[in-house]
N, C-alpha and C. Protein backbone atom coordinates (compact mmCIF):
# COMPACT_ATOMS: atom_id res chain seq x y z
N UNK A 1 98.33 96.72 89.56
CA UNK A 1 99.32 97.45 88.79
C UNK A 1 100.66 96.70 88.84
N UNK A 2 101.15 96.62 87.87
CA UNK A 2 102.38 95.93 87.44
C UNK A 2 103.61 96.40 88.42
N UNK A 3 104.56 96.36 88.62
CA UNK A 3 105.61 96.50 89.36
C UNK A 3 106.59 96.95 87.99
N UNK A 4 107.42 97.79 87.81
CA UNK A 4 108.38 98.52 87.09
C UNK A 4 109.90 98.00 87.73
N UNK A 5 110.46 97.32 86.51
CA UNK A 5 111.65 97.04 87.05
C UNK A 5 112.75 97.88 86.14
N UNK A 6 113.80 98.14 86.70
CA UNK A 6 114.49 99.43 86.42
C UNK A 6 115.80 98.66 85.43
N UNK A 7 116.13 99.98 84.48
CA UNK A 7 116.60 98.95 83.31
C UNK A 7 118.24 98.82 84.00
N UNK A 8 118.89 98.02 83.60
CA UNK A 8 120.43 98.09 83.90
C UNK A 8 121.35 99.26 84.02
N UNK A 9 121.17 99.95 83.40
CA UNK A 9 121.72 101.30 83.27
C UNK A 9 120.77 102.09 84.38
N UNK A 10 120.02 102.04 84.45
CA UNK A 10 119.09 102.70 85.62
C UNK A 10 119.64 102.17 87.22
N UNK A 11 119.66 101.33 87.18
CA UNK A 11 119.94 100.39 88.55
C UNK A 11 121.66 100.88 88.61
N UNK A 12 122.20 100.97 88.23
CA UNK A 12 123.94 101.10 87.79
C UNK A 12 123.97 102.78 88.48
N UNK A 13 122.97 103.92 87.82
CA UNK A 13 122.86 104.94 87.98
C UNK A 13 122.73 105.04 89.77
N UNK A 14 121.47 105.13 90.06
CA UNK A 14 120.67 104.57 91.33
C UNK A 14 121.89 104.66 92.27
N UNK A 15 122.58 103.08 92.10
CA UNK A 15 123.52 102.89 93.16
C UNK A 15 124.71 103.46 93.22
N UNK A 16 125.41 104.01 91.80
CA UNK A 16 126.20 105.00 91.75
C UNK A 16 125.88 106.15 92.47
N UNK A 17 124.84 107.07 92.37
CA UNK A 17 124.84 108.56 92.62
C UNK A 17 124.30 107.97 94.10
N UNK A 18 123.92 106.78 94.72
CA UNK A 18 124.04 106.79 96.45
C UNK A 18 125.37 106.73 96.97
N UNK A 19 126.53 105.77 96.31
CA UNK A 19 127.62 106.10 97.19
C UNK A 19 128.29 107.37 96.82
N UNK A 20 127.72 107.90 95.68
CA UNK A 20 128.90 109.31 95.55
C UNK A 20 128.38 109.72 97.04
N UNK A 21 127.11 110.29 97.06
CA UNK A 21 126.37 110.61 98.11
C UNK A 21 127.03 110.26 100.00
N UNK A 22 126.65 109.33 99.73
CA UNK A 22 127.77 108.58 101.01
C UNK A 22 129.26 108.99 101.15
N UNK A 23 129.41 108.90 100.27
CA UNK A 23 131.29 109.58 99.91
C UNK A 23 131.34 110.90 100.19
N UNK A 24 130.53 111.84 99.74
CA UNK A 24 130.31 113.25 99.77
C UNK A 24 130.18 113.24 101.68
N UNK A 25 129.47 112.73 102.07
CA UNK A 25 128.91 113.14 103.54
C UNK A 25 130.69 112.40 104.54
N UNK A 26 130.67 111.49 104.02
CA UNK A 26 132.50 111.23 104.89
C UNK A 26 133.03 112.15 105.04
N UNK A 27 133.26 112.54 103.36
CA UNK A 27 134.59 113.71 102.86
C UNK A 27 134.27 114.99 103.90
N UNK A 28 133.35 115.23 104.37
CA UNK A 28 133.12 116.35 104.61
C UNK A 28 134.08 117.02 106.10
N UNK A 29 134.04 115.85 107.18
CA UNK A 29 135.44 115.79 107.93
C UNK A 29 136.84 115.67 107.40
N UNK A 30 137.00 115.28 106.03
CA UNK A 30 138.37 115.32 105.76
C UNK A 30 139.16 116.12 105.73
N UNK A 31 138.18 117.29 105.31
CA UNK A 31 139.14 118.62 104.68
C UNK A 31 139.54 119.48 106.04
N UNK A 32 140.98 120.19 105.91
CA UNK A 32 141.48 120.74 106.75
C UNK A 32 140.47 122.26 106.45
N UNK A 33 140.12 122.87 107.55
CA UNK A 33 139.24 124.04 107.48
C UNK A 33 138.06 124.07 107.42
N UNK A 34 137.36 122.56 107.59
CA UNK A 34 136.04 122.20 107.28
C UNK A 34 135.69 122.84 108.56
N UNK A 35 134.12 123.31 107.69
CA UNK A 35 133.28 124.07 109.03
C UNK A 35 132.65 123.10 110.26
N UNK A 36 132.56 121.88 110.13
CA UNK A 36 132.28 120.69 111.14
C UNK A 36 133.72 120.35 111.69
N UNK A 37 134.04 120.13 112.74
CA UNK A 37 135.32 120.27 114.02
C UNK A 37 135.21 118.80 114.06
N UNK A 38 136.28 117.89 114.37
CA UNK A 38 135.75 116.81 114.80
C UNK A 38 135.95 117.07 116.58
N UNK A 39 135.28 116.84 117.81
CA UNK A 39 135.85 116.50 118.54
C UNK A 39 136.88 115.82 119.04
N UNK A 40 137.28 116.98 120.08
CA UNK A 40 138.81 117.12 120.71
C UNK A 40 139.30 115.30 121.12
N UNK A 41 138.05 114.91 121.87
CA UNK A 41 138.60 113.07 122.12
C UNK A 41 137.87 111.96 121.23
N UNK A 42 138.17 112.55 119.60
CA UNK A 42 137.54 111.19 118.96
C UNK A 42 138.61 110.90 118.31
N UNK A 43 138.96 109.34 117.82
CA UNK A 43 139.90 108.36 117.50
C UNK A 43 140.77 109.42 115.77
N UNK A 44 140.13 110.19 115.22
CA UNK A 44 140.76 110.76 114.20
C UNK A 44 141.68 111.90 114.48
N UNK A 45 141.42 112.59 115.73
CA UNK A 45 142.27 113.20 115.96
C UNK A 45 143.71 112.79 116.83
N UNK A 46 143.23 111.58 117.64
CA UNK A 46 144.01 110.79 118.49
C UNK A 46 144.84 110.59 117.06
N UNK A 47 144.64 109.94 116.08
CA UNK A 47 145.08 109.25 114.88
C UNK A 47 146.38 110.33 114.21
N UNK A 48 146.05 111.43 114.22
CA UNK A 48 146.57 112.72 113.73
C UNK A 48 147.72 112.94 114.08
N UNK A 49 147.20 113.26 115.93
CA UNK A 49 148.30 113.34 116.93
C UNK A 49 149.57 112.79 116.92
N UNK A 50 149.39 111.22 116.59
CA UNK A 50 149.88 110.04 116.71
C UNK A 50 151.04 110.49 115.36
N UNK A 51 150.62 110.10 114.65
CA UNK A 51 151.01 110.93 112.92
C UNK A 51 152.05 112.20 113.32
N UNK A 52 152.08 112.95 113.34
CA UNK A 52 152.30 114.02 113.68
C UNK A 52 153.70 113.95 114.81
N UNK A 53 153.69 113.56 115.79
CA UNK A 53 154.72 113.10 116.76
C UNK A 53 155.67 111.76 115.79
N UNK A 54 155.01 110.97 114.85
CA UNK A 54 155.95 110.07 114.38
C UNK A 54 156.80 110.85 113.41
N UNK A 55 156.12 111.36 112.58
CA UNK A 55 156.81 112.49 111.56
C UNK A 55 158.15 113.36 111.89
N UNK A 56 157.94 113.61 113.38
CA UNK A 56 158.78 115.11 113.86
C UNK A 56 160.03 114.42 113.42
């Protein structure tokens, strides 16, 4: 059986709707109120902290 190769616009699609995908699963720590917490000693909140004291 032949092998199916995917047309340009197909392949374009494909790899588009994987990084939305990928993008979607990042974003998901971004948002303030998100139901996933990041832990208290990981580098984004250190990052925050940091932010936050430069601002005052």
């Amino acid at each position: 059986m032949a092998v199916t190769r995917l047309k340009r616009k197909d392949r374009r699609n494909k790899t588009t709707s994987r990084l939305e995908v990928k993008f979607l699963k990042n974003a998901t720590n971004v948002e303030n109120g998100s139901r996933s917490k990041e832990p208290k000693n990981s580098q984004v909140v250190k990052n925050e902290a940091v932010l936050a004291s430069l601002s005052k």
